[in-house]
Protein backbone atom coordinates (compact mmCIF):
# COMPACT_ATOMS: atom_id res chain seq x y z
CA UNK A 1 -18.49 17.32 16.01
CA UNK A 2 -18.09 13.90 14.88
CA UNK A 3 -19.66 10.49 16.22
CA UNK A 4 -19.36 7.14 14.92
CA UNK A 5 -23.44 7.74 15.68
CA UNK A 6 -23.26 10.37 13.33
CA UNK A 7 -21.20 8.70 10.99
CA UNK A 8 -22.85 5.57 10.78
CA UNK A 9 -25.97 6.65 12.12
CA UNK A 10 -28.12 4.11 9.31
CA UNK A 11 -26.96 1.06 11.60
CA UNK A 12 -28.66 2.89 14.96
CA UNK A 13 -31.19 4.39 13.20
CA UNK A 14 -32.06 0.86 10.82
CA UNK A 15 -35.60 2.85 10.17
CA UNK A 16 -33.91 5.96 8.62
CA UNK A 17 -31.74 3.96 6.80
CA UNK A 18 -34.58 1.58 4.91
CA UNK A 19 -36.78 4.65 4.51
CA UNK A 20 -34.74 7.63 3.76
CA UNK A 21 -31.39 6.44 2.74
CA UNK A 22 -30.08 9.32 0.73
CA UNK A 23 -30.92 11.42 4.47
CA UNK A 24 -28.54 8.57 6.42
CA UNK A 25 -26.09 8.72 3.25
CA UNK A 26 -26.10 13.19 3.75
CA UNK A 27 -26.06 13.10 7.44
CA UNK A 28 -22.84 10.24 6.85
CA UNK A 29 -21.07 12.95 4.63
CA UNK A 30 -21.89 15.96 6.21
CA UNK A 31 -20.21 14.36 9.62
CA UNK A 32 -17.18 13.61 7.71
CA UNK A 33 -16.85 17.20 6.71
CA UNK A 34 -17.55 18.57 9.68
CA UNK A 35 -14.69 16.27 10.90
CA UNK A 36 -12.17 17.72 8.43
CA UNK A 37 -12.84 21.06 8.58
CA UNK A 38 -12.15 20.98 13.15
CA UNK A 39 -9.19 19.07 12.45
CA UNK A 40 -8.37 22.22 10.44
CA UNK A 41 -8.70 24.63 13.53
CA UNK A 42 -5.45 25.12 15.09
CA UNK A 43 -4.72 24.88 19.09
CA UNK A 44 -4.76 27.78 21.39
CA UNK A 45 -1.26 26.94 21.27
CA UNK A 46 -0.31 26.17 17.98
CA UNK A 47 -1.83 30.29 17.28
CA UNK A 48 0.14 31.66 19.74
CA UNK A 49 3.42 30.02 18.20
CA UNK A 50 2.07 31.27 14.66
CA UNK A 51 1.82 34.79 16.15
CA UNK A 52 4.70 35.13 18.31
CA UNK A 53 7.25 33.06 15.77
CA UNK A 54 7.78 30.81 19.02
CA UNK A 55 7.73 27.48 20.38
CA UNK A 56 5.90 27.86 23.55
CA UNK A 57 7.13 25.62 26.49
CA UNK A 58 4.76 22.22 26.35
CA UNK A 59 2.69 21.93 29.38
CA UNK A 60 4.97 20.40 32.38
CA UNK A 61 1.81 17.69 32.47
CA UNK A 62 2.12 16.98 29.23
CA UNK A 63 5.31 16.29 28.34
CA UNK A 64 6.47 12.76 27.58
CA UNK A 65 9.38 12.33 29.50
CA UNK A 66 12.47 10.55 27.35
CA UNK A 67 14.37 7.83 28.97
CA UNK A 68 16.90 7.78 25.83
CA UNK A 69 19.21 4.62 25.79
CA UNK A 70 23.00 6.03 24.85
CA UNK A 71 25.94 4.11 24.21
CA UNK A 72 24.47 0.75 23.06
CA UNK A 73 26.57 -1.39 20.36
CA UNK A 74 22.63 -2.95 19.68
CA UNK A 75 21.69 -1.13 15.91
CA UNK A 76 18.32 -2.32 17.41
CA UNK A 77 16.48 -3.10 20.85
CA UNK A 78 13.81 -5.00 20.11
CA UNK A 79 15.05 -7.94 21.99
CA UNK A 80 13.40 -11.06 19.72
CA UNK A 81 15.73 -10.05 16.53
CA UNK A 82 18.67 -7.87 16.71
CA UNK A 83 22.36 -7.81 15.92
CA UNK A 84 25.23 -5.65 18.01
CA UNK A 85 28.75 -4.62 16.42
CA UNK A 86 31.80 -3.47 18.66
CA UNK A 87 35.24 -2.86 18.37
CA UNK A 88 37.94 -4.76 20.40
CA UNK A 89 41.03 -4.30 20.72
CA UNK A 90 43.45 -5.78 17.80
CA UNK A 91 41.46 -4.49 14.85
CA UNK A 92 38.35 -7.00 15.97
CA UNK A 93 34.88 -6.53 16.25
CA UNK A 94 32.84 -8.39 17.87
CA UNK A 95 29.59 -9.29 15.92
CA UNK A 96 26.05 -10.65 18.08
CA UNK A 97 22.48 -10.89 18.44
CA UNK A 98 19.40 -13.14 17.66
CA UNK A 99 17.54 -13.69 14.13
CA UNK A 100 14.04 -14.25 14.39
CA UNK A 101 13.40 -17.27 12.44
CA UNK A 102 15.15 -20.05 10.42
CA UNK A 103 14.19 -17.57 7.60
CA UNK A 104 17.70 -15.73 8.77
CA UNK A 105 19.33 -18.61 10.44
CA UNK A 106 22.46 -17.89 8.24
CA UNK A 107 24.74 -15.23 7.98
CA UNK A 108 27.53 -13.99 5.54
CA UNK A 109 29.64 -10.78 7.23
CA UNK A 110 30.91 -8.48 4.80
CA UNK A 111 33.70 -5.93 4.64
CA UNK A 112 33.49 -3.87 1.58
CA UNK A 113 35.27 -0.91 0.56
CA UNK A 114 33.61 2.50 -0.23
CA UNK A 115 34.11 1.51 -4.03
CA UNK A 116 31.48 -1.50 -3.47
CA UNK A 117 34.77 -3.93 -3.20
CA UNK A 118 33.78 -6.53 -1.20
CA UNK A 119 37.23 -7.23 0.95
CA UNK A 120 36.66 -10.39 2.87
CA UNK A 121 32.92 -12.67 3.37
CA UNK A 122 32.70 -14.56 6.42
CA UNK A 123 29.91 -17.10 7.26
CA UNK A 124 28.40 -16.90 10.59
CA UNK A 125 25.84 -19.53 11.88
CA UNK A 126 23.76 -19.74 14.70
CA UNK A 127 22.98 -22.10 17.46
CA UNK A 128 19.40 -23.63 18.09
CA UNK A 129 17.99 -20.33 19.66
CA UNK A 130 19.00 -18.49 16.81
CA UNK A 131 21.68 -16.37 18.44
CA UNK A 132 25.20 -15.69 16.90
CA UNK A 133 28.36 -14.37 18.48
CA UNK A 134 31.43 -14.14 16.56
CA UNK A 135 34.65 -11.91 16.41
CA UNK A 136 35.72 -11.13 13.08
CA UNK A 137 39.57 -9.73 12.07
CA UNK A 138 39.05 -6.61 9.90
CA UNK A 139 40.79 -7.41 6.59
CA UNK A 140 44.24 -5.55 5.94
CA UNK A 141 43.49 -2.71 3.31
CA UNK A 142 44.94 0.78 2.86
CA UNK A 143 41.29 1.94 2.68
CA UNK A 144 40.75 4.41 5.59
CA UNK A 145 36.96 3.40 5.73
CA UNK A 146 35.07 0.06 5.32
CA UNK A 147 31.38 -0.49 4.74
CA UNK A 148 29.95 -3.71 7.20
CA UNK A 149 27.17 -5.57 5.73
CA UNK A 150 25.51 -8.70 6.92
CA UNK A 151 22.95 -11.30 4.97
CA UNK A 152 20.96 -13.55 5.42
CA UNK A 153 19.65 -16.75 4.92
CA UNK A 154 17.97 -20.36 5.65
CA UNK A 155 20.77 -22.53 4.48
CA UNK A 156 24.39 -21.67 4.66
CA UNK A 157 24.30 -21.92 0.92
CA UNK A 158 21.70 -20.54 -1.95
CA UNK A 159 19.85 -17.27 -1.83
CA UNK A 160 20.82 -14.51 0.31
CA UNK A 161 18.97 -11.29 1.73
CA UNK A 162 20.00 -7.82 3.01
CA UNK A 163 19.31 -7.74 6.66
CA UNK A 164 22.41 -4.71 7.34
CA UNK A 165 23.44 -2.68 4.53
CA UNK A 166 25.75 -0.05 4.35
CA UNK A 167 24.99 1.02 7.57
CA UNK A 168 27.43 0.74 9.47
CA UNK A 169 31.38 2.01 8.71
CA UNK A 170 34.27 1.60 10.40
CA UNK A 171 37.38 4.18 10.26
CA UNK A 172 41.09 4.05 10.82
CA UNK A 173 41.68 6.47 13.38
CA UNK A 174 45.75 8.22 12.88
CA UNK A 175 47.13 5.60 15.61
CA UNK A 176 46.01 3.05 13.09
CA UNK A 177 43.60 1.46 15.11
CA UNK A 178 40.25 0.88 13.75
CA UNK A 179 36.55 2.13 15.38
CA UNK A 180 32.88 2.25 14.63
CA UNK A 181 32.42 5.73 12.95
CA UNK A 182 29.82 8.11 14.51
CA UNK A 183 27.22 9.64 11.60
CA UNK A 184 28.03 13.19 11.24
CA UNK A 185 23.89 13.98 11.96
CA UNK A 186 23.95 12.13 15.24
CA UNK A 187 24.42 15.29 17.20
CA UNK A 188 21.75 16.74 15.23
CA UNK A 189 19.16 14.24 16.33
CA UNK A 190 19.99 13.84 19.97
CA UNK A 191 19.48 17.42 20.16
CA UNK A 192 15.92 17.29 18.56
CA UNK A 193 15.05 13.82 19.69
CA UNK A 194 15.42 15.22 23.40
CA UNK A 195 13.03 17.96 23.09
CA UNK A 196 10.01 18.06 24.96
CA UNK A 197 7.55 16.74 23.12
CA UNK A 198 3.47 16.76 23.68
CA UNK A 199 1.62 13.39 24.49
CA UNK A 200 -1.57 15.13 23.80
CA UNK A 201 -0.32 15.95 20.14
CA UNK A 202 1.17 12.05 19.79
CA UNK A 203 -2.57 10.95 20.68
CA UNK A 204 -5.08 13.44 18.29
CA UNK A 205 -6.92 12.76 15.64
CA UNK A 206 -6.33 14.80 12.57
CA UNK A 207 -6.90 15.16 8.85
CA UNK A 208 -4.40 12.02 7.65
CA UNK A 209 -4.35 10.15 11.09
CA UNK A 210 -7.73 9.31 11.64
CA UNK A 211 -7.33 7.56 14.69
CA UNK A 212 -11.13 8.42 15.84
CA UNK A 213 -12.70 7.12 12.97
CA UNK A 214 -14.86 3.84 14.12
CA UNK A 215 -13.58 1.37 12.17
CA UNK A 216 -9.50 2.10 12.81
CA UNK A 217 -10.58 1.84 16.31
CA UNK A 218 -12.36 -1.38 15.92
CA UNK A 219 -9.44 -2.68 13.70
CA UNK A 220 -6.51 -1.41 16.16
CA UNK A 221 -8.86 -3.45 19.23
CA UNK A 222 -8.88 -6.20 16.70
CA UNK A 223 -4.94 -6.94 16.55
CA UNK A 224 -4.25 -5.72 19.74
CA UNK A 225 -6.69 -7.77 21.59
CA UNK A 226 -3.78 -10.69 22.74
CA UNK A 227 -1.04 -8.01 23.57
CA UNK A 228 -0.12 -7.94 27.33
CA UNK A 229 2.06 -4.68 26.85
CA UNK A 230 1.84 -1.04 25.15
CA UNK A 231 5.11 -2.80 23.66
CA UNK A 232 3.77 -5.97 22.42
CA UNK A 233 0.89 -3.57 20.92
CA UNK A 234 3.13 -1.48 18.92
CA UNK A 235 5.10 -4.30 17.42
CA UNK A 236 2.31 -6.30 16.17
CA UNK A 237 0.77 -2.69 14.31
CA UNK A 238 3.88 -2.54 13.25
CA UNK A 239 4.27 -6.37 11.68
CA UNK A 240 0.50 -5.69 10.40
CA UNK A 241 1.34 -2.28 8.60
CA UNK A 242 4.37 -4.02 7.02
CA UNK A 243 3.13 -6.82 6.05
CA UNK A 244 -0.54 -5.39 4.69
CA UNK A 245 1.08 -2.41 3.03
CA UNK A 246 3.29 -2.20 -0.38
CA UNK A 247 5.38 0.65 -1.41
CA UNK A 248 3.66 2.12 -4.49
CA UNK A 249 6.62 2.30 -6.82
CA UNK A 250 4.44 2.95 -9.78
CA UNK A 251 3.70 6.65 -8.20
CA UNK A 252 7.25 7.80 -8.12
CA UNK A 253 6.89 8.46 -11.83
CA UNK A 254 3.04 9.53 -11.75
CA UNK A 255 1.57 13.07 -11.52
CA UNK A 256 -0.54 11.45 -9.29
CA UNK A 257 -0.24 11.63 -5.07
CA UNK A 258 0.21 8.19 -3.52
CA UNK A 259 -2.35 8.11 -0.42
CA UNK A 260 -1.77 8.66 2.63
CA UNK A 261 -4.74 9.85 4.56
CA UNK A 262 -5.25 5.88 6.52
CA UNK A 263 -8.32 5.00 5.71
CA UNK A 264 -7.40 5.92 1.61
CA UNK A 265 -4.19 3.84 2.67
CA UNK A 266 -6.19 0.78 4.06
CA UNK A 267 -8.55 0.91 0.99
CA UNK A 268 -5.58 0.57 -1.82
CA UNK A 269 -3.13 -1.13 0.24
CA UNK A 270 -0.82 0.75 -1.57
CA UNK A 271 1.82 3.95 -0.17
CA UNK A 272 4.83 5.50 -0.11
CA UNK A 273 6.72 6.65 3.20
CA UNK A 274 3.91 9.11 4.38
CA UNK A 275 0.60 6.48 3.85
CA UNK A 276 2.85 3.88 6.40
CA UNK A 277 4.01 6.27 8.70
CA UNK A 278 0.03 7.73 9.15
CA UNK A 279 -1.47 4.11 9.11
CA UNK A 280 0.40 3.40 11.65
CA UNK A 281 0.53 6.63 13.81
CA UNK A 282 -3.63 6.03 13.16
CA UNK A 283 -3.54 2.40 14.68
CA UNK A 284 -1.45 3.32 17.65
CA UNK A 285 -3.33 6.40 18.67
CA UNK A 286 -6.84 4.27 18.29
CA UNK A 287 -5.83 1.70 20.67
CA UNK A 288 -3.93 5.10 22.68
CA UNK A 289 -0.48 4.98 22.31
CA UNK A 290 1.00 8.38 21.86
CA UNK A 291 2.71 7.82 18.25
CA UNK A 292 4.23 10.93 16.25
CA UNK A 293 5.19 11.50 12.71
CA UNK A 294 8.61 12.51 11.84
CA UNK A 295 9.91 14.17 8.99
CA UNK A 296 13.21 13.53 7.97
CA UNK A 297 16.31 13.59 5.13
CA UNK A 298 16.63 9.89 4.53
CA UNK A 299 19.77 8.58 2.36
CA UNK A 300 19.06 6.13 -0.72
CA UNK A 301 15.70 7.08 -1.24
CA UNK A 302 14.76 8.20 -4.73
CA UNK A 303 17.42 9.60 -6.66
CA UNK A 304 19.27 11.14 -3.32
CA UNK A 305 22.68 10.81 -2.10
CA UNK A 306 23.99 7.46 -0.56
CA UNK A 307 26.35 9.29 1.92
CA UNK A 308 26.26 12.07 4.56
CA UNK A 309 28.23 14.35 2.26
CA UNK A 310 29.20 18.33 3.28
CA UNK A 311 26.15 19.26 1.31
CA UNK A 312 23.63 17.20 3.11
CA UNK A 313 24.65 17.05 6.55
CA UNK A 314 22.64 20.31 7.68
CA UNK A 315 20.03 19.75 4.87
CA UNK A 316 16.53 21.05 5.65
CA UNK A 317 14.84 18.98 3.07
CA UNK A 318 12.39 16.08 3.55
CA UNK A 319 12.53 12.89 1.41
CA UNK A 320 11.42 10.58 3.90
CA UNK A 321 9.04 10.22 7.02
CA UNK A 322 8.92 7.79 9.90
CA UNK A 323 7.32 7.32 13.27
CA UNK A 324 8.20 7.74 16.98
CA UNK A 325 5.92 5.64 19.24
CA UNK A 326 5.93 6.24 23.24
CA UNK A 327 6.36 3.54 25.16
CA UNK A 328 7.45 2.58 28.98
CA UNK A 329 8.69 6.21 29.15
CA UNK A 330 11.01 6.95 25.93
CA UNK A 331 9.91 7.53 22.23
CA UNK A 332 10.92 3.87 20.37
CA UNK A 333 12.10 4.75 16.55
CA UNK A 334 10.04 3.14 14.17
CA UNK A 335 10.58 3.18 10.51
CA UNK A 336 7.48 1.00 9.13
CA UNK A 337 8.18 1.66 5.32
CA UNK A 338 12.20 0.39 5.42
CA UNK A 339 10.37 -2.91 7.64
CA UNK A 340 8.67 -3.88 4.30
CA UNK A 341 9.76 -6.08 1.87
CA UNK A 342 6.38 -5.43 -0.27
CA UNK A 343 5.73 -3.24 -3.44
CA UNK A 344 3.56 -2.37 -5.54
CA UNK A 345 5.40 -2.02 -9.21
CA UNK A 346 3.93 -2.09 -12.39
CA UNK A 347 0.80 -2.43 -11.66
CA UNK A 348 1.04 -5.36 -9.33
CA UNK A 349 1.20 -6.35 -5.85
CA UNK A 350 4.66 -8.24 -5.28
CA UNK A 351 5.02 -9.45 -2.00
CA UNK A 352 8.22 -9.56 -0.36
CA UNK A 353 8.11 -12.10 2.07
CA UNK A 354 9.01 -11.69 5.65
CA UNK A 355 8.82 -8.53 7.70
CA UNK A 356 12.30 -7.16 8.77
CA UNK A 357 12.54 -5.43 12.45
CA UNK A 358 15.87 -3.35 11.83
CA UNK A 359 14.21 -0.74 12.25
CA UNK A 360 11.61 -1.58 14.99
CA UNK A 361 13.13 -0.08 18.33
CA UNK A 362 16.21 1.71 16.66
CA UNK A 363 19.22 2.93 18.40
CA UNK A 364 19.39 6.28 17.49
CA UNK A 365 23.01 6.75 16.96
CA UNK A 366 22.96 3.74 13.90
CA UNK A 367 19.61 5.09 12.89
CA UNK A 368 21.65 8.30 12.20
CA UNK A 369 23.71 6.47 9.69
CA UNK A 370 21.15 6.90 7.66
CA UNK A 371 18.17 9.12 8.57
CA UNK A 372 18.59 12.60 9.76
CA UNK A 373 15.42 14.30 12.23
CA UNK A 374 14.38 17.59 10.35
CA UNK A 375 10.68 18.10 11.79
CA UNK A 376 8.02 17.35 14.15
CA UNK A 377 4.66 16.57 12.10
CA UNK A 378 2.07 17.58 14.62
CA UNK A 379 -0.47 19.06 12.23
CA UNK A 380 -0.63 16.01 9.33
């Protein structure tokens, strides 16, 4: 139904295009529709689930299966920049990981109360390979709960940047002792994260993610070209999208829809969470890398709530959307739009500077802190 000869069929067909260019121009447009309107036509499946109110079982053959990594102090695994947190014995906790540049070769450990108090500030350096390891006392307080943040920094004095924000709390459990507090949607997310899910559906092309359109292939070839690993390949994407893209601010407070169809996304450069999650589902899936989109109740964004509160916790809203890329059999968490430091405000581009990976690779259990799994987008 739809070609890249169709598409571009004036750069085959040179003749056509130098004697009839409005025909190559129609033929262009009319393959483009045609391309929209079969992206439109459900599955066999997908109209027997519509009919019956059911989820039919995936295809044995086409489920991805989920090697999910449990019980990890790492908030992330990507192994080139990530920081650990756990609790020893003596109201301790061990802090460690690796920074990925001088950028963030200082740190500053925060305790801070759920009042925004900050308790107790604690500079932690790191050694020539940029990894840190240090055991911190928690701070005597007759708070029951404590906020950990960490910053960072290229000199151990000066300016300062969030790397770990209110996003990860410690409680005092009734013996007194202190430990790393589970989110109360954690439970919630194992349950849907383990579902089967379809590799064929993490690979189409569809209205948004236009994965099959020539020139997201080329591009996606393009970046990819030096990676040895499906890994390596979804971590650059992922630096690109971050780094290319800025969150469109101005739009918040618009009647107008930010874009997020990709190749609308590529043109402006500018998006909210939907335009990064699709670029990027787009990009994988072109170079094929079964990528999904997830749809999600995400804390802090707009004017929501800032904690998992009893009103919340078994929320079925969306506010926020992120991607799950499969990779050397388990679905990595990827949450492009929270990787940026860029946006788009006032009618400028402000760049932010260097791309974060907190949220490259997330453990699932600290990505629950603050994100919360409500859907499956197969049909975006």
């Amino acid at each position: 139904s739809k070609t890249d000869f169709f598409q571009n069929i004036g750069s085959y067909i040179p003749a056509l295009e130098e004697n009839f260019p409005e025909a190559a121009e129609k033929i262009s447009e009319l393959s483009d529709e045609l391309s929209e309107l079969t992206h439109k036509i459900p599955s066999i499946r997908e109209i027997a689930d519509a009919i019956t109110g059911n989820n039919l079982p995936i295809d044995p053959e086409d489920v991805a299966t989920n090697a999910y990594i449990k019980d990890s102090p790492m908030l992330t695994f990507y192994p080139d920049e990530n920081i650990s947190m756990q609790m020893l014995d003596g109201g301790t906790i061990s802090i460690f990981g690796v920074v990925g540049s001088i950028e963030r070769s200082n740190l500053i450990v925060c305790f801070d109360t759920p009042d925004g108090e900050t308790l107790e500030q604690n500079a932690v350096p790191t050694d020539s390979a940029y990894r840190f390891n240090e055991q911190l006392s928690v701070p005597q307080t007759d708070c029951s709960e404590l906020y950990i943040s960490v910053y960072t920094g290229s000199k151990p004095y000066g300016n300062f940047i969030s790397w770990v924000y209110n996003y990860v709390v410690i409680e005092k459990t009734d013996s007194g002792e202190w430990e790393i507090k589970t989110s109360p949607v954690y439970e919630s997310n194992v349950e849907k994260y383990e579902r089967d899910k379809s590799i064929s559906d993490a690979l189409k092309s569809t209205d948004s993610v236009q994965s099959d359109y020539a020139n997201m292939i080329s591009l996606a070839e393009q970046l990819t070209a030096d990676c040895s690993s499906d890994y390596e390949k979804a971590l650059v994407l992922h630096d690109w999208v971050a780094s290319r893209l800025y969150y469109d601010n101005d739009s918040l407070s618009s009647t107008e829809t930010a874009p997020y169809a990709a190749v609308e996304v590529m043109s402006s450069r500018r998006a909210v969470c939907l335009g990064y999650a699709t670029l990027y589902a787009t990009l994988c899936r072109a170079v094929n890398i079964p990528c999904n989109i997830v749809s999600g109740y995400a804390l802090g964004v707009a004017a929501g709530y800032t904690e998992w509160t009893e009103d919340n916790i078994d929320t079925a809203e969306q506010n926020h959307v992120w991607n799950e890329v499969y990779l050397d059999g388990r679905w990595v968490i990827t949450d492009v739009t929270w990787d940026s430091q860029n946006k788009y405000e006032n009618g400028e581009f402000i760049d932010g500077g260097e791309v974060s990976h907190l949220y490259f690779d997330a453990n699932l259990e600290y990505f629950s802190a603050n994100h919360k799994i409500v859907v499956y987008d197969t049909k975006r």
